[in-house]
C-alpha atoms as a PDB file:
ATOM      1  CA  UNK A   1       0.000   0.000   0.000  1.00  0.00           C
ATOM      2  CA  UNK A   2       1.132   3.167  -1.110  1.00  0.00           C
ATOM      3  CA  UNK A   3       1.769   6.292   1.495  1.00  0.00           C
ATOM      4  CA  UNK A   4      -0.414   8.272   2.679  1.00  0.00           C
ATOM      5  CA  UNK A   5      -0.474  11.683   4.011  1.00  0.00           C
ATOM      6  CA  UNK A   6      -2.431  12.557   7.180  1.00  0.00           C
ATOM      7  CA  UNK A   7      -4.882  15.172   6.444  1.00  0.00           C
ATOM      8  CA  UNK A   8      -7.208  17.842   9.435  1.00  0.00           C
ATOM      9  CA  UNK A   9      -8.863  20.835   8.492  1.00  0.00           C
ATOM     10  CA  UNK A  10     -10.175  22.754  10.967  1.00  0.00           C
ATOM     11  CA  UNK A  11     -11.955  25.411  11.397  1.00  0.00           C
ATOM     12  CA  UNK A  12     -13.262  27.484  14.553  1.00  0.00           C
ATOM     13  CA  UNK A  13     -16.514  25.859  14.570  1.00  0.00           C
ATOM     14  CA  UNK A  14     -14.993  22.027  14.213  1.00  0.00           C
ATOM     15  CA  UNK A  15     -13.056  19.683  12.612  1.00  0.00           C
ATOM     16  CA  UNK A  16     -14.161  19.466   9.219  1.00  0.00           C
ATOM     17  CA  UNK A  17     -12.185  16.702   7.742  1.00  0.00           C
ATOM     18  CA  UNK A  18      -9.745  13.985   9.682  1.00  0.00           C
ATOM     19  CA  UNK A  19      -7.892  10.910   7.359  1.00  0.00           C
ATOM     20  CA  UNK A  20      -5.149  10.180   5.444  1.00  0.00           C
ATOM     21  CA  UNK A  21      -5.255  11.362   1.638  1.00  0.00           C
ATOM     22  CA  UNK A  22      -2.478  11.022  -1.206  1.00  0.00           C
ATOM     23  CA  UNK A  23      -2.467  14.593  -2.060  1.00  0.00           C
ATOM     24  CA  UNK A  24      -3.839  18.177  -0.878  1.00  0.00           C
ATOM     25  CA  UNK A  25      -2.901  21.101  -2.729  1.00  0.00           C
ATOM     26  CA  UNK A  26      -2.990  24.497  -0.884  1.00  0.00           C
ATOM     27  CA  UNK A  27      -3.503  28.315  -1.672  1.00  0.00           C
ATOM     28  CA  UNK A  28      -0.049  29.705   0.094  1.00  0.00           C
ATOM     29  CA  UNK A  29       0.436  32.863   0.018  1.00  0.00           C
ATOM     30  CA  UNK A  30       3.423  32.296  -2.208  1.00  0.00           C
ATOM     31  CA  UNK A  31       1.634  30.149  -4.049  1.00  0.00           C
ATOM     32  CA  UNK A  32      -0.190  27.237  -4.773  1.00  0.00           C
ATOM     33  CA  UNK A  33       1.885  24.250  -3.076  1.00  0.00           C
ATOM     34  CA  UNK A  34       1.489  20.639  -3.236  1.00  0.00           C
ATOM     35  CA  UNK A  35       1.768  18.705  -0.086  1.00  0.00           C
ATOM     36  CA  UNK A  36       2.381  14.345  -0.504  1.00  0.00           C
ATOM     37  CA  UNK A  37       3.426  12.219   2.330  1.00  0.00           C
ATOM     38  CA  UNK A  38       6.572  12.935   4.005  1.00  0.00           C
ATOM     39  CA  UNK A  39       6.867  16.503   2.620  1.00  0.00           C
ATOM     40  CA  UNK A  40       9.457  18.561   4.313  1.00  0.00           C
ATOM     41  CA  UNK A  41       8.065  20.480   7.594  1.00  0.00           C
ATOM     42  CA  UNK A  42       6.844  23.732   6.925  1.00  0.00           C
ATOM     43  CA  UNK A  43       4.198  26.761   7.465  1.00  0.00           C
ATOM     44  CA  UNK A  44       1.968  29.224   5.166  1.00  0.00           C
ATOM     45  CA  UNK A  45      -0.193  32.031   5.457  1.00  0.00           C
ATOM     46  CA  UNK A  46      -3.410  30.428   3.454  1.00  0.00           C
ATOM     47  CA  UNK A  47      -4.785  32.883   0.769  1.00  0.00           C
ATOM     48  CA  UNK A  48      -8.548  32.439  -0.214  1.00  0.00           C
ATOM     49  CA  UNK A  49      -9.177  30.089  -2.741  1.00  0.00           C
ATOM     50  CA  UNK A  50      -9.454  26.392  -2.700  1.00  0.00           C
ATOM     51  CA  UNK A  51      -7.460  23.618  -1.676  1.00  0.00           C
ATOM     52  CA  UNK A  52      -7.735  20.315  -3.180  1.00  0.00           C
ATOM     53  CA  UNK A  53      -7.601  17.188  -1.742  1.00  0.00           C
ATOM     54  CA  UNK A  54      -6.749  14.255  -3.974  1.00  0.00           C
ATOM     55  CA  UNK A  55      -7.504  10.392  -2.822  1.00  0.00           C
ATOM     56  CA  UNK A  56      -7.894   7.544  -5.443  1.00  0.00           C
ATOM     57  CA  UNK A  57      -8.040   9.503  -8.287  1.00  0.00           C
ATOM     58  CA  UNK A  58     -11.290  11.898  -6.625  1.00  0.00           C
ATOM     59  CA  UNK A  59     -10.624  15.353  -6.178  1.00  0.00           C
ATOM     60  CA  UNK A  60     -12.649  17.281  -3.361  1.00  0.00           C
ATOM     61  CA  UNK A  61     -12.579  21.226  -3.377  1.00  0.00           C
ATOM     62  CA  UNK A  62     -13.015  23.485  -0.548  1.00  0.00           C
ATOM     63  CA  UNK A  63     -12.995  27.422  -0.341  1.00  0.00           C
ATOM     64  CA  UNK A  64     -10.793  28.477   2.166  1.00  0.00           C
ATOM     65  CA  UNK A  65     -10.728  31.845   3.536  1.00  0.00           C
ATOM     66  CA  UNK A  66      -8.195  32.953   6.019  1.00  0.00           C
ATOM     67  CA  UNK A  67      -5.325  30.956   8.078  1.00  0.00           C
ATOM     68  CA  UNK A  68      -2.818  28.384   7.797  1.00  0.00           C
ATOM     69  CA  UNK A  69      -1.246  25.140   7.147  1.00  0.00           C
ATOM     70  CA  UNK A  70       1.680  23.518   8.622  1.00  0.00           C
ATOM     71  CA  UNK A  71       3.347  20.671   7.515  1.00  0.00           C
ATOM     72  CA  UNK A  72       5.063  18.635   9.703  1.00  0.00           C
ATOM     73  CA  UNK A  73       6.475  14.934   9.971  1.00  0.00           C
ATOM     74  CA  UNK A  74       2.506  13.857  11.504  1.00  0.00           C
ATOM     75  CA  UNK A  75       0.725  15.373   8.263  1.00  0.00           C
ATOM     76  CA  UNK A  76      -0.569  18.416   7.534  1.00  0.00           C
ATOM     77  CA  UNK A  77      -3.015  20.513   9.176  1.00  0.00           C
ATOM     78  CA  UNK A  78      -4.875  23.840   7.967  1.00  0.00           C
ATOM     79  CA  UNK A  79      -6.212  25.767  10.586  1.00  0.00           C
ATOM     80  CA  UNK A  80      -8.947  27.646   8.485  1.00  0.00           C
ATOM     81  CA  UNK A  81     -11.302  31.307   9.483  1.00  0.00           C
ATOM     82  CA  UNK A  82     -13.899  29.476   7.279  1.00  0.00           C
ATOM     83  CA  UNK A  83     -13.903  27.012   5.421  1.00  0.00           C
ATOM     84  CA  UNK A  84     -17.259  25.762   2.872  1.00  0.00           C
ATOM     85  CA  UNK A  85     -17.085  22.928   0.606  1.00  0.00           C
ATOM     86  CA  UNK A  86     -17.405  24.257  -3.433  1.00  0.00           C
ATOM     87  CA  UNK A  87     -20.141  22.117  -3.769  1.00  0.00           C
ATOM     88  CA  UNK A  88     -22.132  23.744  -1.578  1.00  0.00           C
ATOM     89  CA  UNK A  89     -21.450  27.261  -2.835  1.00  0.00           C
ATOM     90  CA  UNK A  90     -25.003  29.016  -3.744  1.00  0.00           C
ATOM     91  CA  UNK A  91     -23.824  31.263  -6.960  1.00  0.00           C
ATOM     92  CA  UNK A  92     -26.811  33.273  -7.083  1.00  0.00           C
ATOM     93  CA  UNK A  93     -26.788  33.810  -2.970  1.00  0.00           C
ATOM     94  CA  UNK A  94     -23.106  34.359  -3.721  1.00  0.00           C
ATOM     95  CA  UNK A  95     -23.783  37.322  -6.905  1.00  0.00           C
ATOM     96  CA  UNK A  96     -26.056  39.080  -4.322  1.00  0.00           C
ATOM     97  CA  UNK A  97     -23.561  38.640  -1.118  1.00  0.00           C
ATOM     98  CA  UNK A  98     -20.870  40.389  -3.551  1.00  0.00           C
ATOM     99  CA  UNK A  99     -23.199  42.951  -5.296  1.00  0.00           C
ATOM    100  CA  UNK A 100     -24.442  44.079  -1.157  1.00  0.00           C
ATOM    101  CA  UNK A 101     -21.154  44.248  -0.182  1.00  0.00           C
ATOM    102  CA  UNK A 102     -19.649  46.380  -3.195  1.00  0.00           C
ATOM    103  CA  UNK A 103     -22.828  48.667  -2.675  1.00  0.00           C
ATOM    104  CA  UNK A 104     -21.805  48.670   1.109  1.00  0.00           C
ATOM    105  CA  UNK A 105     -18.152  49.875   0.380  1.00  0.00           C
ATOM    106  CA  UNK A 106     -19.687  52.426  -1.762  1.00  0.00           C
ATOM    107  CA  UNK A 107     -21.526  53.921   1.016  1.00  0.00           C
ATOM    108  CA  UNK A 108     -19.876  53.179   3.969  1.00  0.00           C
ATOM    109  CA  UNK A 109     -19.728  56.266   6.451  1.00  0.00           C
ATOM    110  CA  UNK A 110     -16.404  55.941   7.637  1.00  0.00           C
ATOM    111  CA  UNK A 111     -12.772  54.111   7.033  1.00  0.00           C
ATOM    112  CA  UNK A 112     -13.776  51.064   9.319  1.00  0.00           C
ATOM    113  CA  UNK A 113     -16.907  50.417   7.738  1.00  0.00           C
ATOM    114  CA  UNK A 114     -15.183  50.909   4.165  1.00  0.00           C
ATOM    115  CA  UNK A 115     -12.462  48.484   5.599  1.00  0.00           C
ATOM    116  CA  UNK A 116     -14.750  45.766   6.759  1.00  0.00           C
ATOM    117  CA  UNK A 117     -16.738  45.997   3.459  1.00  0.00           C
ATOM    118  CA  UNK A 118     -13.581  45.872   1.205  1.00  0.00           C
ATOM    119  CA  UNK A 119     -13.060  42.955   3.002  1.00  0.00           C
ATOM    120  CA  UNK A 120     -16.022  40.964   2.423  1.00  0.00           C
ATOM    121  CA  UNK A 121     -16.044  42.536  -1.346  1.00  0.00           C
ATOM    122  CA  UNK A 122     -12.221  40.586  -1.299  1.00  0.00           C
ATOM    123  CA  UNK A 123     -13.696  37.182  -0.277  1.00  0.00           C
ATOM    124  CA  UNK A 124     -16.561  36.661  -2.295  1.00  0.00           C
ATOM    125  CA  UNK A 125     -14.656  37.772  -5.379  1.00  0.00           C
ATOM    126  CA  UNK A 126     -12.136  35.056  -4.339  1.00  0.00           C
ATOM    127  CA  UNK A 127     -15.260  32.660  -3.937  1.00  0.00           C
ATOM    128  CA  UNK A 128     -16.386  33.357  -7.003  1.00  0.00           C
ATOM    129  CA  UNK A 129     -13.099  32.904  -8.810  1.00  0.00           C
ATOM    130  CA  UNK A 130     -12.958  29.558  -7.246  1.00  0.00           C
ATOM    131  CA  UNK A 131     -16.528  28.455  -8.138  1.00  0.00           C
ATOM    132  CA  UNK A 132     -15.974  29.843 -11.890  1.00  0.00           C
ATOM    133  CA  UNK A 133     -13.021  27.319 -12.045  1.00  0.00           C
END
């Protein structure tokens, strides 16, 4: 049997996933990186997008927004803000959520609120980058 490459994601609500995997590919914030059993210990800041995780030949997607993986001799382990399957993605909730929060940028009333709604206009636009792929 081939090696495989322990695998938690977690997020602040709970553990979303918990196995071993052959692959999981990961938005760094260098870059996309692959990660295979017995990689070479290391840490990333997690951009949004989607990681990938590969197992008999079945890819499974999941948007990832916020926080971090490290690899170390055990596995790897992203520690996620939020994490929500692809799958699962509502586009036309999505279109709205992103059309709202450009509108809310546009008429924020001051620099926090413009912030927090540049923010939000940010992740959706990386959702919806992720669900167009």
């Amino acid at each position: 049997m081939a090696d495989k490459l322990h695998f938690d994601l977690v997020s602040p609500e709970r553990r979303l996933f918990a196995g071993n995997v052959d692959q999981v590919v990961v938005p760094g914030e260098e870059g996309d990186f692959g990660v295979l059993p017995n990689h070479a210990p290391f840490m990333s800041v997690i951009r949004p997008g989607a990681i990938t995780v590969i197992d008999g030949g079945v890819e499974t997607r999941t948007f990832i927004h916020g926080g971090f993986a490290e690899v170390t001799p055990a596995g790897l382990t992203i520690l996620a803000e939020e994490a929500i399957a692809v799958a699962d993605i509502d586009t036309a909730k999505l279109a709205q959520d992103l059309s709202d929060a450009r509108e809310d940028v546009s008429v924020a009333k001051d620099e926090e609120a413009r912030e927090q709604a540049a923010a939000l206009v940010a992740k959706f636009e990386a959702m919806q980058a992720v669900v167009a792929h």
